[in-house]
Protein backbone atom coordinates (compact mmCIF):
# COMPACT_ATOMS: atom_id res chain seq x y z
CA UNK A 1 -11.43 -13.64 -14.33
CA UNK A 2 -11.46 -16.44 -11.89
CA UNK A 3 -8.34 -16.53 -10.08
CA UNK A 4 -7.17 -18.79 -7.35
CA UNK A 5 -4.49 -18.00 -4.69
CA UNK A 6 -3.09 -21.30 -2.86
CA UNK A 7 -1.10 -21.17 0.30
CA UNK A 8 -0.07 -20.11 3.80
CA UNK A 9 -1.64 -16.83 4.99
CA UNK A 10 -0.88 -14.89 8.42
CA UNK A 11 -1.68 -11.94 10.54
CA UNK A 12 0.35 -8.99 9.58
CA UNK A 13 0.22 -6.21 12.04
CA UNK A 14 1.99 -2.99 11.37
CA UNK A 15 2.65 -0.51 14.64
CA UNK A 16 3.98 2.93 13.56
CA UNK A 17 4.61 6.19 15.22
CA UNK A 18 7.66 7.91 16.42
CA UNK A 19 10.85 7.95 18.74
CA UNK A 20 12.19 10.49 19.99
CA UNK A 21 13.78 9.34 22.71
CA UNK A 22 15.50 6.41 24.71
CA UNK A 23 14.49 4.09 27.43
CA UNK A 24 15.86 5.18 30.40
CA UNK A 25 16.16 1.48 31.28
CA UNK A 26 18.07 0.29 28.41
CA UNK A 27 19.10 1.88 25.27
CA UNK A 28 16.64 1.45 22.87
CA UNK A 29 14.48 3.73 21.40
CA UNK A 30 11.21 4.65 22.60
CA UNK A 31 8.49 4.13 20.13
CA UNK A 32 5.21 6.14 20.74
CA UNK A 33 2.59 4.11 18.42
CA UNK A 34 0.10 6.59 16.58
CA UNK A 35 -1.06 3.82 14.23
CA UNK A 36 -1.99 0.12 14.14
CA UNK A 37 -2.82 -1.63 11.22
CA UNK A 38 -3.70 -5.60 10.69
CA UNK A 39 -4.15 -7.53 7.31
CA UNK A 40 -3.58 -10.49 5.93
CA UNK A 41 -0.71 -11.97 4.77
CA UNK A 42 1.04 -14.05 3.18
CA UNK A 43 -1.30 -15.87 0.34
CA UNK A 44 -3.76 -13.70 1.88
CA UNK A 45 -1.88 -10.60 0.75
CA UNK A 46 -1.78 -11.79 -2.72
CA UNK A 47 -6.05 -12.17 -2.81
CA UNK A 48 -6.31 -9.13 -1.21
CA UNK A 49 -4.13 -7.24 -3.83
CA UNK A 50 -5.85 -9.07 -6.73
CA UNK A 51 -9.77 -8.87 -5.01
CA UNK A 52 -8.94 -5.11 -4.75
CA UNK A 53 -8.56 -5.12 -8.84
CA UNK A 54 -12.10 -6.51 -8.92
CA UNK A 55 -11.37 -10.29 -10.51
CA UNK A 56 -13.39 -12.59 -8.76
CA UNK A 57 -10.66 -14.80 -6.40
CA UNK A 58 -10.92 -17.76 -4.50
CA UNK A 59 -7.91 -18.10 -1.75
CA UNK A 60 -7.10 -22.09 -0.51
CA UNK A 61 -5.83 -22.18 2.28
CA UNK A 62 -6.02 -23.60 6.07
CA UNK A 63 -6.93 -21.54 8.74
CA UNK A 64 -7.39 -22.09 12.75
CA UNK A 65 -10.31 -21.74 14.84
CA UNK A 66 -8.45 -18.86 17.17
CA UNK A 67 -9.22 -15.29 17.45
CA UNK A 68 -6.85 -14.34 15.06
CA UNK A 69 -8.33 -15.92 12.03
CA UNK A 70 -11.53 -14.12 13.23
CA UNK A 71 -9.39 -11.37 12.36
CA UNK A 72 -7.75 -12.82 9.22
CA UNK A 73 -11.05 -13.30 7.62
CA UNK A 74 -12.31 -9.82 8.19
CA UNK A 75 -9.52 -8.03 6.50
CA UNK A 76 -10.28 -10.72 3.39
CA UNK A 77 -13.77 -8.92 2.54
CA UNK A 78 -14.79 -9.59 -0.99
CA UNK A 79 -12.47 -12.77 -1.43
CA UNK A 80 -14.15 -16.08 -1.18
CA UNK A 81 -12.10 -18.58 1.77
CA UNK A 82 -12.02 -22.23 1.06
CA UNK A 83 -9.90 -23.56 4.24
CA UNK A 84 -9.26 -26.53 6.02
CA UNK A 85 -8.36 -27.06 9.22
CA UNK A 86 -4.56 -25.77 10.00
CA UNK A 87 -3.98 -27.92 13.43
CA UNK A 88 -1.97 -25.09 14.88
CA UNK A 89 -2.23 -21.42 16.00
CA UNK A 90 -2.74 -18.42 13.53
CA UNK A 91 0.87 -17.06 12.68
CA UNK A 92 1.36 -13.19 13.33
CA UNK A 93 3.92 -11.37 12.38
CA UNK A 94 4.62 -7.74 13.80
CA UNK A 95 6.13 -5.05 12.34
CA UNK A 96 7.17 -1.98 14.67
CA UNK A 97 8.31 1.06 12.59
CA UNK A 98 9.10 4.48 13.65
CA UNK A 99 9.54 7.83 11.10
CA UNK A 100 8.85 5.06 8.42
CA UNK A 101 11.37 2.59 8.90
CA UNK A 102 11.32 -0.83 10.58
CA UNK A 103 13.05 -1.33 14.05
CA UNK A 104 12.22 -4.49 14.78
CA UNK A 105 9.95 -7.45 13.85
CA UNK A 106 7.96 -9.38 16.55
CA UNK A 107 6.58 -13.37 15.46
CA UNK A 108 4.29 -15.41 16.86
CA UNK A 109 3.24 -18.93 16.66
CA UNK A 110 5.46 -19.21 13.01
CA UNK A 111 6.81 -22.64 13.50
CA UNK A 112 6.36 -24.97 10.77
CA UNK A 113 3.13 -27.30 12.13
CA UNK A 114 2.17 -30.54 10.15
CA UNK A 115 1.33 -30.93 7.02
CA UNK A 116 -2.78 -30.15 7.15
CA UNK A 117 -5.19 -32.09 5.45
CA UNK A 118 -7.28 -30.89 2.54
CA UNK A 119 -11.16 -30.72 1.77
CA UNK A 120 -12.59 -31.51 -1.64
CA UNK A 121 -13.85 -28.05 -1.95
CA UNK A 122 -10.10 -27.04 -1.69
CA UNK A 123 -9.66 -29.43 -4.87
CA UNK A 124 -12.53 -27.99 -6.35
CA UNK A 125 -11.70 -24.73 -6.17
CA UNK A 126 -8.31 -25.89 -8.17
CA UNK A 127 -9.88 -27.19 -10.83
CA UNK A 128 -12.06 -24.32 -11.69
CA UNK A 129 -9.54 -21.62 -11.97
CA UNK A 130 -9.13 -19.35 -15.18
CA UNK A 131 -5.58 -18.72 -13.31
CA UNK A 132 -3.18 -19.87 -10.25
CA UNK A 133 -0.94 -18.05 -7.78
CA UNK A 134 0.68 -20.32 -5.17
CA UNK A 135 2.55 -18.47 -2.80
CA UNK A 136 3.86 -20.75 -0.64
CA UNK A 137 5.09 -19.46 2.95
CA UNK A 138 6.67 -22.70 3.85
CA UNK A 139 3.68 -23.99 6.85
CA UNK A 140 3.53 -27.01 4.65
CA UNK A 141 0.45 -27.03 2.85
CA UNK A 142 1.95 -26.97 -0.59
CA UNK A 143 3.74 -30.42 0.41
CA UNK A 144 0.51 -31.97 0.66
CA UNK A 145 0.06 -34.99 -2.45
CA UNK A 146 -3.64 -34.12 -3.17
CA UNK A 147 -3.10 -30.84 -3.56
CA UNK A 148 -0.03 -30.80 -5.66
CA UNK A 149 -1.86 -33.90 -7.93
CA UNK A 150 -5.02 -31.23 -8.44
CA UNK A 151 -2.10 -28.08 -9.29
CA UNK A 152 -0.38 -29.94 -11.38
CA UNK A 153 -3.47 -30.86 -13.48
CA UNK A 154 -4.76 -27.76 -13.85
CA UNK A 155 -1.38 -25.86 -14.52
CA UNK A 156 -1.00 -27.95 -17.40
CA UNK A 157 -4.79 -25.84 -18.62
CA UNK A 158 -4.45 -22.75 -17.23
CA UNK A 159 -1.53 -19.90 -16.09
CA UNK A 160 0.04 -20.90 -13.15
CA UNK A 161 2.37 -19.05 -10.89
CA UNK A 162 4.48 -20.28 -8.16
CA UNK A 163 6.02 -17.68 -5.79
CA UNK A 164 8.35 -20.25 -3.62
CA UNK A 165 9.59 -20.21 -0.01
CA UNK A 166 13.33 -21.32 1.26
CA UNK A 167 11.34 -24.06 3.92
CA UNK A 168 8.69 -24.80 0.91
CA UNK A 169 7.72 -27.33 -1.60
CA UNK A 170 9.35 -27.23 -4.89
CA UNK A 171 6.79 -26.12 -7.83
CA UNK A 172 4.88 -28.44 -9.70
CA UNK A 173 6.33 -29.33 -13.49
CA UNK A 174 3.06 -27.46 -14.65
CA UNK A 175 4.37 -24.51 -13.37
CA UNK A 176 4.37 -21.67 -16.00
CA UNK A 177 6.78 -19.52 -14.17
CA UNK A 178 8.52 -19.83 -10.73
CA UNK A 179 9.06 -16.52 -8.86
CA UNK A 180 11.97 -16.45 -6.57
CA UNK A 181 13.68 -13.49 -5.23
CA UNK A 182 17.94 -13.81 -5.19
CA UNK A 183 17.79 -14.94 -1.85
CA UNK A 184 15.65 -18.03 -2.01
CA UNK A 185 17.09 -18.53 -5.42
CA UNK A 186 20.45 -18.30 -3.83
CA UNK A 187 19.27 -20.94 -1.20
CA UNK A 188 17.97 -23.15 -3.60
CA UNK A 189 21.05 -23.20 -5.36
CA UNK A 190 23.34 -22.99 -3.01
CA UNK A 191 25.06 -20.41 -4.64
CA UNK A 192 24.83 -16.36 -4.16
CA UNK A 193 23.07 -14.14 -6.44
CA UNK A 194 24.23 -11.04 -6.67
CA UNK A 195 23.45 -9.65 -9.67
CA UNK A 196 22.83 -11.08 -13.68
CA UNK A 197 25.05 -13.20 -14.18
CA UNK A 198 24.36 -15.37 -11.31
CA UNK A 199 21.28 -15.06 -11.49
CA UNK A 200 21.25 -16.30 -15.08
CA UNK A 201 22.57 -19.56 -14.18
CA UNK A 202 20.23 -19.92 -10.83
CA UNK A 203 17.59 -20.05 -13.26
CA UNK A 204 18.99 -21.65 -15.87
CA UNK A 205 19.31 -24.70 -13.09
CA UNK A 206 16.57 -24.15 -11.15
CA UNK A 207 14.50 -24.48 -14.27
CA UNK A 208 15.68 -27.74 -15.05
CA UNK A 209 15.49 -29.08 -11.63
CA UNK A 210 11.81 -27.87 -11.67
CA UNK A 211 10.86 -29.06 -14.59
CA UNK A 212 8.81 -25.81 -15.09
CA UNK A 213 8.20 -23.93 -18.27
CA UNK A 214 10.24 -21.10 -16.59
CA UNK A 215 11.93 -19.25 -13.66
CA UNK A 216 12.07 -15.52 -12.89
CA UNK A 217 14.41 -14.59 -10.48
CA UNK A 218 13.48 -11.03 -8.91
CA UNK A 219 16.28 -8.85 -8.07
CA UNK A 220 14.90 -5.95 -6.31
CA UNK A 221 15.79 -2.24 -7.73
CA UNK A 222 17.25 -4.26 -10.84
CA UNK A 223 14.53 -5.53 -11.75
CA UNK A 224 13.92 -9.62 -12.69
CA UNK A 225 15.34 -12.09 -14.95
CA UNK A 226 13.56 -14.34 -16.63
CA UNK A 227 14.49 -17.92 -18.14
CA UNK A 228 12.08 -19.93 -20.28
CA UNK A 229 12.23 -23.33 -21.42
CA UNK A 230 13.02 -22.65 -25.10
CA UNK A 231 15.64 -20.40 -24.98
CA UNK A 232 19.35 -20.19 -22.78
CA UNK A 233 19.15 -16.46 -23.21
CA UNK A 234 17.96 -15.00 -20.38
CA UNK A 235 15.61 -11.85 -20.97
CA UNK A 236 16.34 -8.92 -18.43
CA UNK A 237 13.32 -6.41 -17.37
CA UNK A 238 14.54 -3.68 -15.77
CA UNK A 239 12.67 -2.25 -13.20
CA UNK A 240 11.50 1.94 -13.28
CA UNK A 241 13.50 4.19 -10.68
CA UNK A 242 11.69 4.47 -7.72
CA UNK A 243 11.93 5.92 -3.93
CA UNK A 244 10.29 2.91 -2.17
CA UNK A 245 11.79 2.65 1.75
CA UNK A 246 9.28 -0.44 2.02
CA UNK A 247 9.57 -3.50 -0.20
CA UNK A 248 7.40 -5.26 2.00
CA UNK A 249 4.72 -6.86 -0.64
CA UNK A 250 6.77 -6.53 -4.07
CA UNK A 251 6.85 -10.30 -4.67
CA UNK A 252 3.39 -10.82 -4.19
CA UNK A 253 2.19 -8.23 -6.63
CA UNK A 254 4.26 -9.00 -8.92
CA UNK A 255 3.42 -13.08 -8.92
CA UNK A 256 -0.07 -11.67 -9.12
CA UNK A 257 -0.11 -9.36 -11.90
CA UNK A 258 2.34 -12.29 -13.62
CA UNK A 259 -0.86 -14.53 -13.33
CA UNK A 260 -3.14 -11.72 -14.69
CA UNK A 261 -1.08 -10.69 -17.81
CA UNK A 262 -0.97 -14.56 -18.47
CA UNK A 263 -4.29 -15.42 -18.50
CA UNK A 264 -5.17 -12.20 -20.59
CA UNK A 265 -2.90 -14.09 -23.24
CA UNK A 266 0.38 -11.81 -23.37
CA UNK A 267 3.38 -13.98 -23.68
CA UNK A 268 5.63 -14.72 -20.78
CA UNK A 269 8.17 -11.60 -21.71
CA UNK A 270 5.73 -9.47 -22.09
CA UNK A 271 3.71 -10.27 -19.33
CA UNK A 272 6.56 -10.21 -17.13
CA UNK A 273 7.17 -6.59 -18.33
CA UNK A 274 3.90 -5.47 -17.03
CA UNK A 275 3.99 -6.84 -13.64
CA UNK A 276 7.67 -5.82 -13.04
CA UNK A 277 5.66 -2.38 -13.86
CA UNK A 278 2.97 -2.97 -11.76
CA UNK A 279 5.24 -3.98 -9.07
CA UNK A 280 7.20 -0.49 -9.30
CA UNK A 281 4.00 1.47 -9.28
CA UNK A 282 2.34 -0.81 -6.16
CA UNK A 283 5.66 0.28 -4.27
CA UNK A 284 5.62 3.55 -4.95
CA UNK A 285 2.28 4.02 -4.15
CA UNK A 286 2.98 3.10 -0.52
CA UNK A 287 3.20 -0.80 -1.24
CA UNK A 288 1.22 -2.59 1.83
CA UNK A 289 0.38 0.57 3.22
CA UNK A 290 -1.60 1.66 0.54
CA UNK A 291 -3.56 -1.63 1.14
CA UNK A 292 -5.54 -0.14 4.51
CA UNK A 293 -7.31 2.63 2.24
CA UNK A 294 -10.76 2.14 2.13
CA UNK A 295 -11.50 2.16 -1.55
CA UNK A 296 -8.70 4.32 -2.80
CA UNK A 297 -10.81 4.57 -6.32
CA UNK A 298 -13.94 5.57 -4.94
CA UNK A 299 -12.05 8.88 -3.51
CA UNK A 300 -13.26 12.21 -5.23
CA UNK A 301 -11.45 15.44 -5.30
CA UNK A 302 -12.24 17.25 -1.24
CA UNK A 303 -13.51 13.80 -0.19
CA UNK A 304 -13.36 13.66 3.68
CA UNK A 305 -11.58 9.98 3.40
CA UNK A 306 -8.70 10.91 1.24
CA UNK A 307 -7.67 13.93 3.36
CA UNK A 308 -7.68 11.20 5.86
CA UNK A 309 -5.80 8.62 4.31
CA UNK A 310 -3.47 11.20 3.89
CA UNK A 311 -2.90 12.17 7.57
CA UNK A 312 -2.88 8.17 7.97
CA UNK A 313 0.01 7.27 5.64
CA UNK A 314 1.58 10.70 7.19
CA UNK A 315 1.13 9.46 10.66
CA UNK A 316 2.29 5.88 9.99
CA UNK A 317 5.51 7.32 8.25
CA UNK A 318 6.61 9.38 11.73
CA UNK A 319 6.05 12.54 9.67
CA UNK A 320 4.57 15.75 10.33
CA UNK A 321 0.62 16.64 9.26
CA UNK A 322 0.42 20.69 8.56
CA UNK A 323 -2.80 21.82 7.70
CA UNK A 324 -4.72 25.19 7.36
CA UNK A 325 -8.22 26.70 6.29
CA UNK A 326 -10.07 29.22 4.29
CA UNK A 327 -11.78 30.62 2.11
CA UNK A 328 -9.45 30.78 -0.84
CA UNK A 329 -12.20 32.47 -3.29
CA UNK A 330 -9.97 33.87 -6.35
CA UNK A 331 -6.69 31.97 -5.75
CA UNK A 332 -3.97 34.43 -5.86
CA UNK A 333 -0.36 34.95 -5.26
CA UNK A 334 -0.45 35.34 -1.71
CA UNK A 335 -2.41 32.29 -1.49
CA UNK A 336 0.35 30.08 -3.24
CA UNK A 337 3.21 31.46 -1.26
CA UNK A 338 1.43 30.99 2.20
CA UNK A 339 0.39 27.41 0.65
CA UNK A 340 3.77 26.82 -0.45
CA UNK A 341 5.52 27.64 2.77
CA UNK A 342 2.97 26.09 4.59
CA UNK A 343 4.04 23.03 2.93
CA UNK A 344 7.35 23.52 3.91
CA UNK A 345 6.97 23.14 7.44
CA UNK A 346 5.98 19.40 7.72
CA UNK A 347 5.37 16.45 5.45
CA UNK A 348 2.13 16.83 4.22
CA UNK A 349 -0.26 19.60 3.95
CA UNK A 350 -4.51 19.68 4.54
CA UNK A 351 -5.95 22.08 2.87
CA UNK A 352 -9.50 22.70 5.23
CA UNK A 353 -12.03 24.77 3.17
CA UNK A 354 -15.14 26.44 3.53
CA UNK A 355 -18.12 24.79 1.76
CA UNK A 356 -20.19 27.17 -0.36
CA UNK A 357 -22.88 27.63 2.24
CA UNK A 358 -20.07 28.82 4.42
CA UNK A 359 -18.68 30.94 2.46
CA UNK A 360 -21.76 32.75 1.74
CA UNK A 361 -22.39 33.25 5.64
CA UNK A 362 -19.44 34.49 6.41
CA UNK A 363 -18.73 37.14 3.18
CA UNK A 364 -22.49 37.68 2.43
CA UNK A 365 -24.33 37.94 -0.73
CA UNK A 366 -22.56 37.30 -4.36
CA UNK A 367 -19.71 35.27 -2.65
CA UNK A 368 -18.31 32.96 -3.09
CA UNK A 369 -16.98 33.90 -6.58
CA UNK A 370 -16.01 30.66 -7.34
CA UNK A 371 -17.86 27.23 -6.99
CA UNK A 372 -16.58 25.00 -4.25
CA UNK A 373 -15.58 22.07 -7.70
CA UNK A 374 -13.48 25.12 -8.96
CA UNK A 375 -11.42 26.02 -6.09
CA UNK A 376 -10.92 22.40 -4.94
CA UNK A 377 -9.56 21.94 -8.41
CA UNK A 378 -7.19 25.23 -8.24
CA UNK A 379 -6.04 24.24 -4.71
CA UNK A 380 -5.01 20.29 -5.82
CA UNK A 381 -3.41 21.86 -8.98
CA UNK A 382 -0.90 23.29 -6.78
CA UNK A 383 2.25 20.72 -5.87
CA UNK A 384 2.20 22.16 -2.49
CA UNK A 385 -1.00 20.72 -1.51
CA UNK A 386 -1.66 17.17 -0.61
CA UNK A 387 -5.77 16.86 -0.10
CA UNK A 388 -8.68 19.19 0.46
CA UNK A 389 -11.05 18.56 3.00
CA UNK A 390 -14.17 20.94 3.06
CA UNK A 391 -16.11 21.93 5.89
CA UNK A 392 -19.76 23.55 6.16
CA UNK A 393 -19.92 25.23 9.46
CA UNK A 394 -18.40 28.72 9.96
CA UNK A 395 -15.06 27.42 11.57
CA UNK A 396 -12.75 24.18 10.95
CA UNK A 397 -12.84 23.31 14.58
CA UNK A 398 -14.83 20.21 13.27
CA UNK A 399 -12.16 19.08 10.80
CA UNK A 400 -9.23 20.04 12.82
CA UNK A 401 -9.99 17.72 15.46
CA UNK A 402 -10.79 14.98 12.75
CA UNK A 403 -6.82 15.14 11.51
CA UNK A 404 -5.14 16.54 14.39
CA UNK A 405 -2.69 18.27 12.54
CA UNK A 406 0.63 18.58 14.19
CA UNK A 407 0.96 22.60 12.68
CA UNK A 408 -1.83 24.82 11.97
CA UNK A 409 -0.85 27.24 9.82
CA UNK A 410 -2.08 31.11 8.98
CA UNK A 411 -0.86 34.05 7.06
CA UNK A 412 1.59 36.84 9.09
CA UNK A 413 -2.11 38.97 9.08
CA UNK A 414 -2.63 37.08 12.11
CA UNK A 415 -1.28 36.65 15.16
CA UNK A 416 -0.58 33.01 16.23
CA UNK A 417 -1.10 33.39 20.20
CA UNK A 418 -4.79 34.58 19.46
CA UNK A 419 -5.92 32.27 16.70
CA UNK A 420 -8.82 30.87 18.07
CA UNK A 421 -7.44 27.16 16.86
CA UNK A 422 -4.40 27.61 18.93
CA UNK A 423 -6.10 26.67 22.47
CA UNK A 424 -8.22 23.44 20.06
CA UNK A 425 -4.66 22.23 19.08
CA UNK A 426 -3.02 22.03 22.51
CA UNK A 427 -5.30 19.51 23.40
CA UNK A 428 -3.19 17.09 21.37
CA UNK A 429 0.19 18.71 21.53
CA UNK A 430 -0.42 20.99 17.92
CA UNK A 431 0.89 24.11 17.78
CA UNK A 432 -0.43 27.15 15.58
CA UNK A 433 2.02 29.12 14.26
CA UNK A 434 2.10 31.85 11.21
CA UNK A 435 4.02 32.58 7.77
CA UNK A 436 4.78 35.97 5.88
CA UNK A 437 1.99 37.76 5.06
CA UNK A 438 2.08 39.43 1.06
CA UNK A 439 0.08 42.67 1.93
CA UNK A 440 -2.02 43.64 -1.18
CA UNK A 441 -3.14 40.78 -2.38
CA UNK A 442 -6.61 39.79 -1.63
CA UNK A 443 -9.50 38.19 -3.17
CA UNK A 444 -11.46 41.56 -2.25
CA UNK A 445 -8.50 43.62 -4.27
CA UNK A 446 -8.28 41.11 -7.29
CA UNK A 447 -12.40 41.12 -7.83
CA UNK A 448 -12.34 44.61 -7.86
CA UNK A 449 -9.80 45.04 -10.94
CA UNK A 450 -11.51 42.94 -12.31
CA UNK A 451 -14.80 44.54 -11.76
CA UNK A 452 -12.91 47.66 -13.47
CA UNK A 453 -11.85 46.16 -16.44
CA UNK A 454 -15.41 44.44 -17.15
């Protein structure tokens, strides 16, 4: 469908890595930065998460003429930009995170600038939607008359959903439903919402302030409450139980998938039971994070660019990347223990593994046993293991020094001083390092009983 986001976008810029340490000059950690990732955000966020779904989305907005917008617009690939003239320097806003959680945040140029003008093609674009996300970061385009006029015509035709700022314009009366978490609801009202109850009567008078068909008040791991219209009773939608240390992002999907589920026809309740949903699943799936993945549907099982998502989303989290290689032709026993404690060393685990072709060089003639599908399958099967990435020359050295891994790992049969990896990892800091060996079980052993029972 035809969707158009309205509003305020921004640079976001996420620097992750890890501190060990101090400064010796002050005390404050020292943050070593592995990773550095830039999208858009604000309104921007909200067409990249619905572009990403495939629906055809249009994103009003105003935009500057610096570098950074150069920047903005590349990380909007696939969304179509209608943008005026902002009048004032691209916003950027800078989160520094270490072992996964934020330390500090770092903005630039965020001042509230003047009210910009808008193009007809910005109106156009309006008119035209199947459906209508504002998010409004509070830069003042939402306060401008010719926009608002064009909103509030079409919202009165199509779903439209307003996802409101504490410095912002108030929603249009054509609003279908007005998103606002317990803080800006809170602000709004000038009273706190802390939990139901208030929040039951900051919509109940936000609504009628509004004018709007309806307010949903999001309140984080509880979930949202919404208030329509034609009914007092406020309908609770709990949200699913969750480990999300990020939030960053929750609104935004879930004013998007709002304005999906609505112009697919569900009603508001039940709409709003699907995005709380997809809001859940979007956090637990990384939430923003899971935004820098290439394609994240194109990925197939031992495809090069999920094992390196995974080292990315490892990385940007401060953990630990563990990885190891072989053969693993007949899984067996000793395979899943040396997996499993493998595993248990770091916070993710690589699985590098030969190819067929390399298999076949290095154990000769009728090997390997299984096909390269089968044993990718086997090894993802196993909770331990958390991608496969497979190689075609005789040694990983290749892959290793595509991930870096932090541990490289190898059964007690060897001797971690003199695996030939261990001198390849030190060039980054890695170390190799082994776990017990199970003696008697083999590939060579198991193919052989069952050689004797066939």
């Amino acid at each position: 469908m035809r969707i158009t986001v309205v509003g305020d976008v921004l640079l976001d810029v996420d620097l992750s890595g890890s501190a060990n340490r101090l400064s010796p000059d002050a005390p404050v950690p020292v943050v070593d930065v592995t990773v550095a990732d830039r999208r858009a955000g604000g309104a921007g966020l909200v067409a990249t998460i619905l572009t990403r779904e495939g629906h055809e989305v249009t994103l009003v907005t105003v935009l500057s003429d610096d570098d950074r917008a150069g920047q903005l617009r590349g990380t909007l690939d696939g969304t179509s930009v209608i943008a005026g003239r902002s009048g004032a320097r691209t916003p950027v806003k800078t989160r520094l995170r270490a072992a996964g959680h934020a330390i500090a945040r770092i903005d630039q140029d965020c001042a509230i600038p003047p009210a910009p003008e808008v193009t007809p093609a910005m109106i156009r674009a309006i008119l035209a939607a199947d459906a209508i996300v504002v998010a409004d970061y509070g830069r003042g385009l939402l306060a401008n008359a010719e926009l608002r006029a064009a909103l509030g015509e079409r919202g009165r035709k199509v779903p439209l959903v307003w996802d409101p700022h504490p410095r912002g314009a108030e929603p249009v009366a054509s609003t279908w439903a007005a998103t606002p978490n317990a803080l800006e609801a809170a602000g709004a009202t000038g009273s706190a919402v802390t939990g139901v109850h208030s929040a039951s009567s900051a919509a109940k008078e936000l609504r009628t302030r509004w004018g709007c068909r309806s307010v949903v008040i999001t309140l984080g791991s509880l979930g949202a409450l919404l208030n329509e219209s034609d009914s007092d009773l406020p309908l609770v939608v709990p949200a699913p139980l969750i480990h999300a240390p990020d939030t960053c992002g929750a609104g935004d999907r879930l004013a998007a998938s709002l304005a999906v589920q609505l112009a697919s026809g569900a009603a508001l309740a039940a709409a709003l039971r699907g995005a709380v949903t997809e809001a859940a699943a979007f956090l637990a799936a990384g939430g923003v994070a899971s935004l820098t993945r290439p394609d994240n549907a194109s990925y197939l099982p031992g495809d090069t660019a999920e094992a390196l998502q995974v080292v990315h989303e490892t990385r940007r989290a401060g953990g630990t990347v563990v990885a190891t290689g072989g053969c693993f032709d007949l899984l067996h026993a000793g395979h899943a223990r040396a997996l499993s404690a493998a595993r248990a060393l770091g916070d993710c685990l690589i699985v590098c593994l030969n190819s067929n072709a390399s298999v076949r060089r290095l154990k000769g003639v009728g090997r390997p046993i299984m096909d390269e599908a089968d044993r990718i399958d086997l090894l993802l099967a196993l909770e331990c293991v958390d991608a496969v990435i497979v190689f075609d020359e005789d040694t990983p050295d290749a892959v290793i020094r595509r991930i870096e891994p932090d541990l490289w790992v190898k059964g007690g049969d060897y001797v971690a001083d003199e695996l030939p990896e261990a001198a390849l990892l030190a060039g980054w800091g890695g170390i190799a390092v082994t776990v017990p060996f199970y003696p008697g079980r083999s590939t060579s052993t198991l193919a052989a009983a069952v050689a004797r029972v066939g």
